[in-house]
PDB file of N, CA and C in Angstrom:
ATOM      1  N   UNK A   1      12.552   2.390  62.883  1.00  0.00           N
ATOM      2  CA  UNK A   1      13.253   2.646  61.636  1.00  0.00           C
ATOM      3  C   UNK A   1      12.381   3.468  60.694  1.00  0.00           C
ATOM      4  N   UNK A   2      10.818   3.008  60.828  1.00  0.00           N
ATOM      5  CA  UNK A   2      10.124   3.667  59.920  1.00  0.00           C
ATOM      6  C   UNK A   2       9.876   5.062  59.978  1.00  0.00           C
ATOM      7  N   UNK A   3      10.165   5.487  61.485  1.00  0.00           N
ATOM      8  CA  UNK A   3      10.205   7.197  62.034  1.00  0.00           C
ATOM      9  C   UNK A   3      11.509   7.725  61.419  1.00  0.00           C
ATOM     10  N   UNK A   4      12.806   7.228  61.434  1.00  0.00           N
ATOM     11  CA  UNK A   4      13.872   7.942  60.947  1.00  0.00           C
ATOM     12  C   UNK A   4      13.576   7.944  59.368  1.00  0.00           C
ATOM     13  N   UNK A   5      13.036   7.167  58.832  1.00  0.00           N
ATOM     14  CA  UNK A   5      12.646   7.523  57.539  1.00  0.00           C
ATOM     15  C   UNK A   5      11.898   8.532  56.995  1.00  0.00           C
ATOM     16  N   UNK A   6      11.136   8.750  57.801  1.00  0.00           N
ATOM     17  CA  UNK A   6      10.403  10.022  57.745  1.00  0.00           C
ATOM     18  C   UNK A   6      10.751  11.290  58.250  1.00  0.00           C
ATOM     19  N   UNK A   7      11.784  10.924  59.151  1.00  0.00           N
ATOM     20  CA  UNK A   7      12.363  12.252  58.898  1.00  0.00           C
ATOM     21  C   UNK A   7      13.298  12.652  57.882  1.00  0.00           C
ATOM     22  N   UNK A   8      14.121  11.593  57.677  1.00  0.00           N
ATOM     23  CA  UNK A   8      15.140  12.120  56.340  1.00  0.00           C
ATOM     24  C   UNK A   8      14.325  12.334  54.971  1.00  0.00           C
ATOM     25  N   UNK A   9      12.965  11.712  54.994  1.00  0.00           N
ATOM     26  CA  UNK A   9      11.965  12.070  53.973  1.00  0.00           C
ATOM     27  C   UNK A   9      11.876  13.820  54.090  1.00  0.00           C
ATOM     28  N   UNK A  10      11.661  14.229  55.307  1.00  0.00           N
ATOM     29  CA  UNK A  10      11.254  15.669  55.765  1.00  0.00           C
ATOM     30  C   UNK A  10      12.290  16.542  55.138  1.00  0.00           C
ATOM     31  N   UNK A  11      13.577  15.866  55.942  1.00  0.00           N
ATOM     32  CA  UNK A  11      14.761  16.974  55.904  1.00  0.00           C
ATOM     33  C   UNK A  11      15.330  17.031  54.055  1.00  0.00           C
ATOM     34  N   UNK A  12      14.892  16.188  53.403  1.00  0.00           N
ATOM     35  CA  UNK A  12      15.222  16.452  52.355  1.00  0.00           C
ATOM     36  C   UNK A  12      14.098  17.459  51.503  1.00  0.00           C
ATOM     37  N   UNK A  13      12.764  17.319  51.898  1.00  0.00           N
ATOM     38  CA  UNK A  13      11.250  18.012  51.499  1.00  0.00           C
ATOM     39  C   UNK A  13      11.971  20.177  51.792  1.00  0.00           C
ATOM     40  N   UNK A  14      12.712  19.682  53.081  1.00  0.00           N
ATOM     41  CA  UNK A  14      12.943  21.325  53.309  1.00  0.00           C
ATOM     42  C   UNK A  14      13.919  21.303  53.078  1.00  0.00           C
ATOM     43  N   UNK A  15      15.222  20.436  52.180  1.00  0.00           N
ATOM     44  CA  UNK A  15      15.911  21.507  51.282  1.00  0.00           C
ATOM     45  C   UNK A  15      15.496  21.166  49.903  1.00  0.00           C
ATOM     46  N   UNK A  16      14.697  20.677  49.500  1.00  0.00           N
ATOM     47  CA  UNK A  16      13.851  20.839  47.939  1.00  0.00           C
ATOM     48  C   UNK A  16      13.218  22.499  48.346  1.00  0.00           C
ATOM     49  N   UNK A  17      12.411  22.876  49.093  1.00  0.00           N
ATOM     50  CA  UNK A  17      11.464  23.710  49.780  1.00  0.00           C
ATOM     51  C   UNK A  17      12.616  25.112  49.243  1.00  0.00           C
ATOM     52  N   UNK A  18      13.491  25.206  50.105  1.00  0.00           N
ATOM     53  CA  UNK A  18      14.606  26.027  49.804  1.00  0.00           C
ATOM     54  C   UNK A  18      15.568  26.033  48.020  1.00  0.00           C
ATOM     55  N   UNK A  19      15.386  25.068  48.096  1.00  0.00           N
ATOM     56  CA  UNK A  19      15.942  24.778  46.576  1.00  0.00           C
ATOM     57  C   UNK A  19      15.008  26.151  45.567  1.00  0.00           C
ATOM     58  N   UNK A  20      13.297  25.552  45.560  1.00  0.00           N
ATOM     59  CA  UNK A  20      12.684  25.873  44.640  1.00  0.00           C
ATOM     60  C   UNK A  20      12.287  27.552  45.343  1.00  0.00           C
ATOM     61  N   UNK A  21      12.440  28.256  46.357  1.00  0.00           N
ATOM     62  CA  UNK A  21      11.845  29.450  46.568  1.00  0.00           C
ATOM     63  C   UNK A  21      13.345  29.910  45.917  1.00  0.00           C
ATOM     64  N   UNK A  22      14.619  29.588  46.217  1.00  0.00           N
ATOM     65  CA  UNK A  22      15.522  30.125  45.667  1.00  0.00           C
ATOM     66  C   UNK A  22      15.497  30.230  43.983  1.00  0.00           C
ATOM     67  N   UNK A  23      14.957  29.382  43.621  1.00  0.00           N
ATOM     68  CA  UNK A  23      15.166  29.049  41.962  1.00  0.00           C
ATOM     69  C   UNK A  23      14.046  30.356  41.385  1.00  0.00           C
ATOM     70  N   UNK A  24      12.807  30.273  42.560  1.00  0.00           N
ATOM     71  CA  UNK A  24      11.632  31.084  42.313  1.00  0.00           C
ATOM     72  C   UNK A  24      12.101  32.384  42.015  1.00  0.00           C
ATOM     73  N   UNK A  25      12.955  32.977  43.103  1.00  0.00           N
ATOM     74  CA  UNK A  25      13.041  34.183  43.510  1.00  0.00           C
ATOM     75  C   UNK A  25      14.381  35.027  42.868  1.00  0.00           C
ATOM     76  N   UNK A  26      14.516  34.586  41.791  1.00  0.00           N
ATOM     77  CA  UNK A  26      15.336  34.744  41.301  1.00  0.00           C
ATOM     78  C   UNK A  26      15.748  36.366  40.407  1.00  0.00           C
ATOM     79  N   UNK A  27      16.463  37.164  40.513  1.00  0.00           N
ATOM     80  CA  UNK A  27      16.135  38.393  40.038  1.00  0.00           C
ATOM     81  C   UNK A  27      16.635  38.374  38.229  1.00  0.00           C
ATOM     82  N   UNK A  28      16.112  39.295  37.526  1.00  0.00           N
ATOM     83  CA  UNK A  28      16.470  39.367  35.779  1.00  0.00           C
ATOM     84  C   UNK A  28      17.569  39.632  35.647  1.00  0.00           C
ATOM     85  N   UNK A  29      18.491  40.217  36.642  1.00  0.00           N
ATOM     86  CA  UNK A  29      19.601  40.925  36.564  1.00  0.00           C
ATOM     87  C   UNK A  29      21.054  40.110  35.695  1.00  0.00           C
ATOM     88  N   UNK A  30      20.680  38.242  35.829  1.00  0.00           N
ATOM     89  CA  UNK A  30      21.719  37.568  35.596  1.00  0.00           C
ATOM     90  C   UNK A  30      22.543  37.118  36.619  1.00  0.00           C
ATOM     91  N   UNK A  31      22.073  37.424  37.645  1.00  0.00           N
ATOM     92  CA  UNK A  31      22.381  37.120  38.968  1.00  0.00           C
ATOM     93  C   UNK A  31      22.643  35.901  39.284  1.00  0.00           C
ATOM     94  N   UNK A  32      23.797  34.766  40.178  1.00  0.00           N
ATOM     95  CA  UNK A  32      23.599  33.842  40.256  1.00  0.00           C
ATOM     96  C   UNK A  32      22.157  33.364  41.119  1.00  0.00           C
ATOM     97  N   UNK A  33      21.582  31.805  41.062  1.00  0.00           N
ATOM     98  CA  UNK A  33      20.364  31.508  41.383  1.00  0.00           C
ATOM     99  C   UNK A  33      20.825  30.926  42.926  1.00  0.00           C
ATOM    100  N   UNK A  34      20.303  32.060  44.015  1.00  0.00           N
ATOM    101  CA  UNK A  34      20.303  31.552  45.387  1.00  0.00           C
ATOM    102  C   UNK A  34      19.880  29.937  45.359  1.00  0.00           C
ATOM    103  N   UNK A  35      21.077  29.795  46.544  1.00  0.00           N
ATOM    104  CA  UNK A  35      20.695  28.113  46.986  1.00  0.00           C
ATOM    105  C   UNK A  35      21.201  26.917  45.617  1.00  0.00           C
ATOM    106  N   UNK A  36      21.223  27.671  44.346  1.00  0.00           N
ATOM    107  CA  UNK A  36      21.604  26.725  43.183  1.00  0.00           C
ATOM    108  C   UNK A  36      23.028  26.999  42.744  1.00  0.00           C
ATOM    109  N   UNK A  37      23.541  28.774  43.216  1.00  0.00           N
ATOM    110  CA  UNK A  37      25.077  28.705  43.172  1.00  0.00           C
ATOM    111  C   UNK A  37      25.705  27.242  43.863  1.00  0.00           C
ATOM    112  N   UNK A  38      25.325  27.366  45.368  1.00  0.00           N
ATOM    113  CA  UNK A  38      25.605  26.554  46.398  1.00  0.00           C
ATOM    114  C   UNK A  38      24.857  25.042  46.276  1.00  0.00           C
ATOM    115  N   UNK A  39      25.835  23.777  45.794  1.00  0.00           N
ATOM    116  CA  UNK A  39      24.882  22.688  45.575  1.00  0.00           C
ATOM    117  C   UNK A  39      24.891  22.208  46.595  1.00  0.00           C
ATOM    118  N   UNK A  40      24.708  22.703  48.145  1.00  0.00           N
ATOM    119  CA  UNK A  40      24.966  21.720  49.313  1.00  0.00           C
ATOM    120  C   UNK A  40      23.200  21.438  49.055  1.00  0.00           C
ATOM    121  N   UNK A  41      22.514  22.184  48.698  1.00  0.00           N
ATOM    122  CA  UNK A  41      20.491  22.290  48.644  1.00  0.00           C
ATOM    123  C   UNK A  41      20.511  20.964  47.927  1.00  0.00           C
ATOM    124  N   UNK A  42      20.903  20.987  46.771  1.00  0.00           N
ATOM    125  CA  UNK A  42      20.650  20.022  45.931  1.00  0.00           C
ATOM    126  C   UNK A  42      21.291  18.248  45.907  1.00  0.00           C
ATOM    127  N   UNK A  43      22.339  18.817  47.169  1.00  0.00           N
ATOM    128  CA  UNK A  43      22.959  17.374  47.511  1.00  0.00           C
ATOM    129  C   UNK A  43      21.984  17.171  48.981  1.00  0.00           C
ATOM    130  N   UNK A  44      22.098  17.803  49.270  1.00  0.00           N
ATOM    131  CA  UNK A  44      20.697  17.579  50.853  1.00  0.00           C
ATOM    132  C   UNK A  44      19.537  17.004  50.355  1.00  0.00           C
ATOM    133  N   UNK A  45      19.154  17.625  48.992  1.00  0.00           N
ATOM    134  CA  UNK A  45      17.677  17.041  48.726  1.00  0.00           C
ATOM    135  C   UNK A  45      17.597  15.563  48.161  1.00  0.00           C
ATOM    136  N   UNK A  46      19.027  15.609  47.422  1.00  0.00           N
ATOM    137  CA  UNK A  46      18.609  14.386  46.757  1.00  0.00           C
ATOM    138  C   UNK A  46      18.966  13.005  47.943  1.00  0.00           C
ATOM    139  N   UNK A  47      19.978  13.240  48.324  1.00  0.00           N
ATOM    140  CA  UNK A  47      20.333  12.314  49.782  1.00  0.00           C
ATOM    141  C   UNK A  47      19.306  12.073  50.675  1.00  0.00           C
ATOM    142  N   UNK A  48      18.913  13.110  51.231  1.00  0.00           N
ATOM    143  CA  UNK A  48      17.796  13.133  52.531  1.00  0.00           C
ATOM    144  C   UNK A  48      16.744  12.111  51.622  1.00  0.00           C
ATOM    145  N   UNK A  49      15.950  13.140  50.714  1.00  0.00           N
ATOM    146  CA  UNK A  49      14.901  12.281  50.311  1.00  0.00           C
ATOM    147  C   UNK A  49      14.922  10.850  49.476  1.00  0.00           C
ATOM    148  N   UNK A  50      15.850  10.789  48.776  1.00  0.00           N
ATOM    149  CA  UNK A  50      16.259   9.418  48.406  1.00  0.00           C
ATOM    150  C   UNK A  50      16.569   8.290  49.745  1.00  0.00           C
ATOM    151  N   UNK A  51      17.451   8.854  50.669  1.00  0.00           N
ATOM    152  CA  UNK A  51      17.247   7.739  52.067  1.00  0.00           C
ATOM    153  C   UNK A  51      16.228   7.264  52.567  1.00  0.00           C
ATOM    154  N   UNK A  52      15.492   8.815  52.842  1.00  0.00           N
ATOM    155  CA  UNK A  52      14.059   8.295  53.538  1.00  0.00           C
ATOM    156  C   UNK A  52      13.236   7.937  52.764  1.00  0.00           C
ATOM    157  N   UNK A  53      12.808   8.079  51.671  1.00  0.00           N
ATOM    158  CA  UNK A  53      11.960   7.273  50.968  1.00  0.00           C
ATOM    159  C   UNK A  53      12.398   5.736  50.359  1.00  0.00           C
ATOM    160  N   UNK A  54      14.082   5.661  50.483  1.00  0.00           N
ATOM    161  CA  UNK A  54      14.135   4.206  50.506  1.00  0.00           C
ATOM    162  C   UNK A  54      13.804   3.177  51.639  1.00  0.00           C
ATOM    163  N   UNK A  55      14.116   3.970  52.963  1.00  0.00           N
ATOM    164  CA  UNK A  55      14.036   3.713  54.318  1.00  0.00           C
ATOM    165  C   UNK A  55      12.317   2.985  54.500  1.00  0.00           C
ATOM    166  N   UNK A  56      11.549   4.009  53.711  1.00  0.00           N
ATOM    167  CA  UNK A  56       9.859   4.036  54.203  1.00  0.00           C
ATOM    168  C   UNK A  56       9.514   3.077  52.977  1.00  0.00           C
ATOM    169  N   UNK A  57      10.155   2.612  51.799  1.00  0.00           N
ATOM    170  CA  UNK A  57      10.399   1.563  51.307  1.00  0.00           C
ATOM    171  C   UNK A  57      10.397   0.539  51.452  1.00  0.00           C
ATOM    172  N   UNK A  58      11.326   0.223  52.432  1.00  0.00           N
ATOM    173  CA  UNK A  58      12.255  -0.985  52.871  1.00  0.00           C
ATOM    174  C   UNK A  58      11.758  -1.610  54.051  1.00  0.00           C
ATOM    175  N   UNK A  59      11.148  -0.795  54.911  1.00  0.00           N
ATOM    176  CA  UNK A  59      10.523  -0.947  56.132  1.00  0.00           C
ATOM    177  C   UNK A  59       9.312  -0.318  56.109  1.00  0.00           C
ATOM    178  N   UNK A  60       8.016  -1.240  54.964  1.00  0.00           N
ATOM    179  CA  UNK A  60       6.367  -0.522  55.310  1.00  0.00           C
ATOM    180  C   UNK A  60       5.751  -0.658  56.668  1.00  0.00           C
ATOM    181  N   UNK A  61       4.718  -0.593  56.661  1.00  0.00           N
ATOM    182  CA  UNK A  61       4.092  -0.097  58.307  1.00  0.00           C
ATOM    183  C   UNK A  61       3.968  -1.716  58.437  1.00  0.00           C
ATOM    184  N   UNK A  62       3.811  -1.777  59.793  1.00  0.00           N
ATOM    185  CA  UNK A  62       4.114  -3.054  59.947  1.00  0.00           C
ATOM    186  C   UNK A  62       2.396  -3.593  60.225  1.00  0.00           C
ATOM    187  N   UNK A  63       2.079  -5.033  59.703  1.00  0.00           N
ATOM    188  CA  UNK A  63       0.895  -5.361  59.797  1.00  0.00           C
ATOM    189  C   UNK A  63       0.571  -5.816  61.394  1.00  0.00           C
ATOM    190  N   UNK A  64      -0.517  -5.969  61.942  1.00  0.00           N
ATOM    191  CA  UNK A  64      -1.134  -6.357  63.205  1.00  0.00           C
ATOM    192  C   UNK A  64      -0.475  -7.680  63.358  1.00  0.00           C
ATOM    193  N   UNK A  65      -0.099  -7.915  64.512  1.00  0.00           N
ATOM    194  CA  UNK A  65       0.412  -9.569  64.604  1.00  0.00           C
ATOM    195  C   UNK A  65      -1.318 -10.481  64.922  1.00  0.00           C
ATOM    196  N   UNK A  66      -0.963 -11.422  64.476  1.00  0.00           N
ATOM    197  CA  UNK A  66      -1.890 -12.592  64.094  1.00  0.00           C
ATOM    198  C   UNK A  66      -1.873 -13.638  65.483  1.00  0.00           C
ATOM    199  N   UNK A  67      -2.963 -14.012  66.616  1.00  0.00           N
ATOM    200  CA  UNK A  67      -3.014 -14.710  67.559  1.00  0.00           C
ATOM    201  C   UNK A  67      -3.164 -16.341  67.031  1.00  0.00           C
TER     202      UNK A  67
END
């Protein structure tokens, strides 16, 4: 469980990643802001990384079992 958490930790890291080069790269022109016209970035980021970091939350590393 604690691996799928880390990945939806990931998959949300690379659409933040995309979010902010779009927000970066933005031209003076008045142009809409790539990736921020389109909120699928900003619903990916907040989902993905809100799961997996509740996930890696909810389920910490697990301690050594005790003989």
């Amino acid at each position: 469980m604690r691996t799928a958490g880390i990945v939806m930790l990931v998959m949300g890291l690379i659409a933040l990643v995309f979010t902010v080069i779009g927000a970066l790269s933005i031209n003076t022109t008045g142009d809409n802001v790539p990736f921020l016209s389109n909120s699928w970035f900003i619903i990916m980021t907040i989902f993905w990384g809100g799961a997996g970091l509740s996930v890696l939350l909810t389920f910490p590393k697990e301690e050594p079992k005790r003989r």
